[in-house]
C-alpha atoms as a PDB file:
ATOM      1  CA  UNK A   1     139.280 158.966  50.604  1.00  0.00           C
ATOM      2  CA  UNK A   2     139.102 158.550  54.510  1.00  0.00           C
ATOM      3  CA  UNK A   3     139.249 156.024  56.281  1.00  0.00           C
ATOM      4  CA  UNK A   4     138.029 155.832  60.110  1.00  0.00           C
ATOM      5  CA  UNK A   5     139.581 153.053  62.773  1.00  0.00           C
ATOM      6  CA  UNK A   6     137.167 153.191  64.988  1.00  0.00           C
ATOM      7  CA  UNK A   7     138.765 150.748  67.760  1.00  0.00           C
ATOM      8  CA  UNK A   8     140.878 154.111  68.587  1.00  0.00           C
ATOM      9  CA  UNK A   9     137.724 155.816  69.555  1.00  0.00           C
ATOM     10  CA  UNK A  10     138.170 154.656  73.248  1.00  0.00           C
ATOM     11  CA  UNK A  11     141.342 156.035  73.498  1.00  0.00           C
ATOM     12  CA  UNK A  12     140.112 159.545  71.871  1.00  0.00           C
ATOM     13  CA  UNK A  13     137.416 159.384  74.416  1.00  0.00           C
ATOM     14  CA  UNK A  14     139.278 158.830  77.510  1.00  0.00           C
ATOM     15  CA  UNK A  15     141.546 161.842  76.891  1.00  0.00           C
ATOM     16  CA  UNK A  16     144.793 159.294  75.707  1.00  0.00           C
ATOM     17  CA  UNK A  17     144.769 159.732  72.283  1.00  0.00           C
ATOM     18  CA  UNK A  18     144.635 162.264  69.827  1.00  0.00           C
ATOM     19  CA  UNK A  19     141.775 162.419  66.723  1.00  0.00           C
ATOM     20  CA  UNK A  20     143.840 162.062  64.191  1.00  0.00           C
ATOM     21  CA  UNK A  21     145.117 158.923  65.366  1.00  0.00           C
ATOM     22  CA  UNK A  22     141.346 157.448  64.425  1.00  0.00           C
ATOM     23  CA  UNK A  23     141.488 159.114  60.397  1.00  0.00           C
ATOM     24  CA  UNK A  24     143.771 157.455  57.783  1.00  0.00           C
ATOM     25  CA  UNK A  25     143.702 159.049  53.943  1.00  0.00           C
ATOM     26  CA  UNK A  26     144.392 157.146  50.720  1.00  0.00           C
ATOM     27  CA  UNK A  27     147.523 158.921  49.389  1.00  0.00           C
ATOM     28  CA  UNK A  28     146.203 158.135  45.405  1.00  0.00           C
ATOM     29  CA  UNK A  29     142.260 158.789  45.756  1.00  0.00           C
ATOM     30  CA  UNK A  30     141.112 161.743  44.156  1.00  0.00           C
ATOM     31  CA  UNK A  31     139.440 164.645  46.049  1.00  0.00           C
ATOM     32  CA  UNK A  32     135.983 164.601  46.188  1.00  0.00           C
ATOM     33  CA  UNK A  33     132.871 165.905  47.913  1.00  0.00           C
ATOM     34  CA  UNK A  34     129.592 165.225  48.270  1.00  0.00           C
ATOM     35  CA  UNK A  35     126.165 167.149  47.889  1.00  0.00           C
ATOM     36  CA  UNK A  36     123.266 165.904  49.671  1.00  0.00           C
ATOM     37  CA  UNK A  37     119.956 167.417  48.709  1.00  0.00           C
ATOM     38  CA  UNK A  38     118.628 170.162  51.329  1.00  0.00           C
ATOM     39  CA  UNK A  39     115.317 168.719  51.573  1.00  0.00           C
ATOM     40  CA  UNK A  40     115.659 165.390  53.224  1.00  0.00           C
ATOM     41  CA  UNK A  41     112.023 164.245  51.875  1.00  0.00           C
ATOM     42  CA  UNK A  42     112.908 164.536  48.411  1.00  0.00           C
ATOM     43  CA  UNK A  43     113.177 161.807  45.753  1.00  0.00           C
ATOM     44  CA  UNK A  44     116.864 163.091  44.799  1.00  0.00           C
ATOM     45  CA  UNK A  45     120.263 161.744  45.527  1.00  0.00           C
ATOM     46  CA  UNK A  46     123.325 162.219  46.779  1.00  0.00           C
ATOM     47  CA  UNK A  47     125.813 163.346  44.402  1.00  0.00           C
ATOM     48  CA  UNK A  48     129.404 162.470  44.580  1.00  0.00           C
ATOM     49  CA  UNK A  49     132.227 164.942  42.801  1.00  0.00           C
ATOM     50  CA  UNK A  50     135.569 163.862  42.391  1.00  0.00           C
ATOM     51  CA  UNK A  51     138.519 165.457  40.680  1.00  0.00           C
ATOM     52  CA  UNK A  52     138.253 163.500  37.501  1.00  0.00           C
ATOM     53  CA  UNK A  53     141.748 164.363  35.723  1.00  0.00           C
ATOM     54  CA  UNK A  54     144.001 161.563  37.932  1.00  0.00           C
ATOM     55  CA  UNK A  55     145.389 163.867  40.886  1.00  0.00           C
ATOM     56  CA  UNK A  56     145.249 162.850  44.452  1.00  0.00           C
ATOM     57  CA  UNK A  57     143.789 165.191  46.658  1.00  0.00           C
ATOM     58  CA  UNK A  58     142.114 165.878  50.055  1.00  0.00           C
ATOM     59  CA  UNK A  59     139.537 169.099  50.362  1.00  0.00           C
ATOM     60  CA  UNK A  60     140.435 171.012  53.276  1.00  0.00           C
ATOM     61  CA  UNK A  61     138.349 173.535  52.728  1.00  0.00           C
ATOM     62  CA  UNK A  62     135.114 174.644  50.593  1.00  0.00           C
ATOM     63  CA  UNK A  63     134.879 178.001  50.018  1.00  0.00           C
ATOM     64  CA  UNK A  64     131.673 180.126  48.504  1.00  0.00           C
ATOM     65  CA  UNK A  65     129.247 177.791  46.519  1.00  0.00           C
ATOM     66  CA  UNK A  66     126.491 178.422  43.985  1.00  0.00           C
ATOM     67  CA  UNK A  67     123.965 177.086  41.692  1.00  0.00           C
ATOM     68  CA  UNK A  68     123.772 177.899  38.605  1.00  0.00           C
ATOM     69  CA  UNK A  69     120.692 178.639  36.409  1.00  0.00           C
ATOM     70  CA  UNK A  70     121.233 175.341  34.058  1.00  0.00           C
ATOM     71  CA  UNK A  71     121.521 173.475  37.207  1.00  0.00           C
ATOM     72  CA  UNK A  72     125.788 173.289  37.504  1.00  0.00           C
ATOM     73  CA  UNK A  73     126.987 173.535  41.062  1.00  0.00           C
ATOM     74  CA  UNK A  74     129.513 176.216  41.264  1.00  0.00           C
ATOM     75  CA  UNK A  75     132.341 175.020  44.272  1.00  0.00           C
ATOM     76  CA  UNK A  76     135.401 176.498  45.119  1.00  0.00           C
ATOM     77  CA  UNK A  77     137.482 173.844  47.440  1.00  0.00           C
ATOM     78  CA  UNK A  78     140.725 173.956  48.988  1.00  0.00           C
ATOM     79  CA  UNK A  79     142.621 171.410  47.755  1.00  0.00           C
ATOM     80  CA  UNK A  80     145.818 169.580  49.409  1.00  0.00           C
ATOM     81  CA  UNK A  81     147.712 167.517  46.657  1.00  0.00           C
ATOM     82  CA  UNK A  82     149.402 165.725  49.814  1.00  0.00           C
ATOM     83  CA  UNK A  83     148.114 165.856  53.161  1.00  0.00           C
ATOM     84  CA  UNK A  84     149.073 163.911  56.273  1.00  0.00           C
ATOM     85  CA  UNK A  85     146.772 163.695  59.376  1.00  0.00           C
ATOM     86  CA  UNK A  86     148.417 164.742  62.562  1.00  0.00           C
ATOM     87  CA  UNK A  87     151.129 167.643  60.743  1.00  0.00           C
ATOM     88  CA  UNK A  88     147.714 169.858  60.199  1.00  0.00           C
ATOM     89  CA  UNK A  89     149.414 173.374  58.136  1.00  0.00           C
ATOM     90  CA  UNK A  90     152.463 172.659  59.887  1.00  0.00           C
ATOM     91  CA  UNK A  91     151.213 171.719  62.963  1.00  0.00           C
ATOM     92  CA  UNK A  92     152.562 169.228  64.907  1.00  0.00           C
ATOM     93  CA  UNK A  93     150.264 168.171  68.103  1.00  0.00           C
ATOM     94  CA  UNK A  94     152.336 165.771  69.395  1.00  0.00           C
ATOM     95  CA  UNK A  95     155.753 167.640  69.167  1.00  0.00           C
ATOM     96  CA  UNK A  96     153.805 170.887  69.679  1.00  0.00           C
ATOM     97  CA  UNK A  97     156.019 172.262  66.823  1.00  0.00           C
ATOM     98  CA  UNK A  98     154.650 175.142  64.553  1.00  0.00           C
ATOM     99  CA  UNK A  99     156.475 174.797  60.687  1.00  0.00           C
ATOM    100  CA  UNK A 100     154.120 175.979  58.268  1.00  0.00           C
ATOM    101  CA  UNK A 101     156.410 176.650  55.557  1.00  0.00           C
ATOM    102  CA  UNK A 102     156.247 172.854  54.401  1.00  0.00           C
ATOM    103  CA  UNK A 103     152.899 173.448  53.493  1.00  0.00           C
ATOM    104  CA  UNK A 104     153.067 175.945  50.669  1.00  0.00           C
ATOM    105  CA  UNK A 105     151.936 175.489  47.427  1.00  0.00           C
ATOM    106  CA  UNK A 106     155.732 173.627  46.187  1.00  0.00           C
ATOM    107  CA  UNK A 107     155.106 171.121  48.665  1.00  0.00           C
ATOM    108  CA  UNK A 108     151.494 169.998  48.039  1.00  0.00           C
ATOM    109  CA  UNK A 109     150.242 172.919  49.887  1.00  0.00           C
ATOM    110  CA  UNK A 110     146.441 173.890  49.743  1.00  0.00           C
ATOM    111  CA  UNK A 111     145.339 175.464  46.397  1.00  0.00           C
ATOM    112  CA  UNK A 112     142.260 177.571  45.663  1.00  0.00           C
ATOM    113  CA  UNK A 113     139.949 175.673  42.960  1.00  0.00           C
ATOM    114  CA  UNK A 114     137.165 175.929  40.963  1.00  0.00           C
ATOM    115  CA  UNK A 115     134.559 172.706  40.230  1.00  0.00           C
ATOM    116  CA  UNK A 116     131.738 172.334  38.289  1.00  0.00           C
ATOM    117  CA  UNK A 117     129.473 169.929  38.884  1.00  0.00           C
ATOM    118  CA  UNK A 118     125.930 169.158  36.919  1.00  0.00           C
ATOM    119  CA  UNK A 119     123.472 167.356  38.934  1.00  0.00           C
ATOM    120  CA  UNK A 120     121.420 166.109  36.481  1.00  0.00           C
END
């Protein structure tokens, strides 16, 4: 989960602060996504997946999705199992410092997964 603190936005704005001083994420909420239908006129919903087995995690990335014929959405995310706005892949904006080593895999580091998700 991410949350937004929107009374930073004027400092974002005026060139003082930096955007990931306005984005906060819940260290112990699951990963999750969410599919919105493609036609904005139809009657169905938006769908919510989350990681439903207890980790924490924040989706970096989605790679290549598909729908199956029985309906199941086919995702492949990129999934942090720690992740700290502001240190993006070893990236430190502030410090302008470059250590991407402490994001490998060992250290909570981005890992390729597959979800399945049924819509109906």
């Amino acid at each position: 989960r991410i949350d937004f603190d929107l009374e930073q936005l004027p400092s974002l704005i005026s060139g003082k602060g930096i955007a990931t001083d306005i984005f906060t994420v819940d260290g112990k909420a699951p990963a999750s996504v969410l599919l919105i239908p493609r036609d904005p006129s139809s009657a169905e919903q938006a769908v919510e997946a989350c990681m439903d087995d207890g980790r924490h995690g924040v989706v970096f990335h989605m790679g290549p999705c598909h729908e199956e014929k029985d309906g199941t959405v086919v995702m492949y995310p990129m999934v942090f199992q720690r992740y700290q706005f502001g240190d993006e892949m070893g990236f430190n904006n502030e410090a302008q410092l470059f250590d991407p080593i402490q994001w490998g895999v060992g250290n909570g580091g981005p890992i390729l997964e597959e979800w399945n998700v049924r819509l109906d």
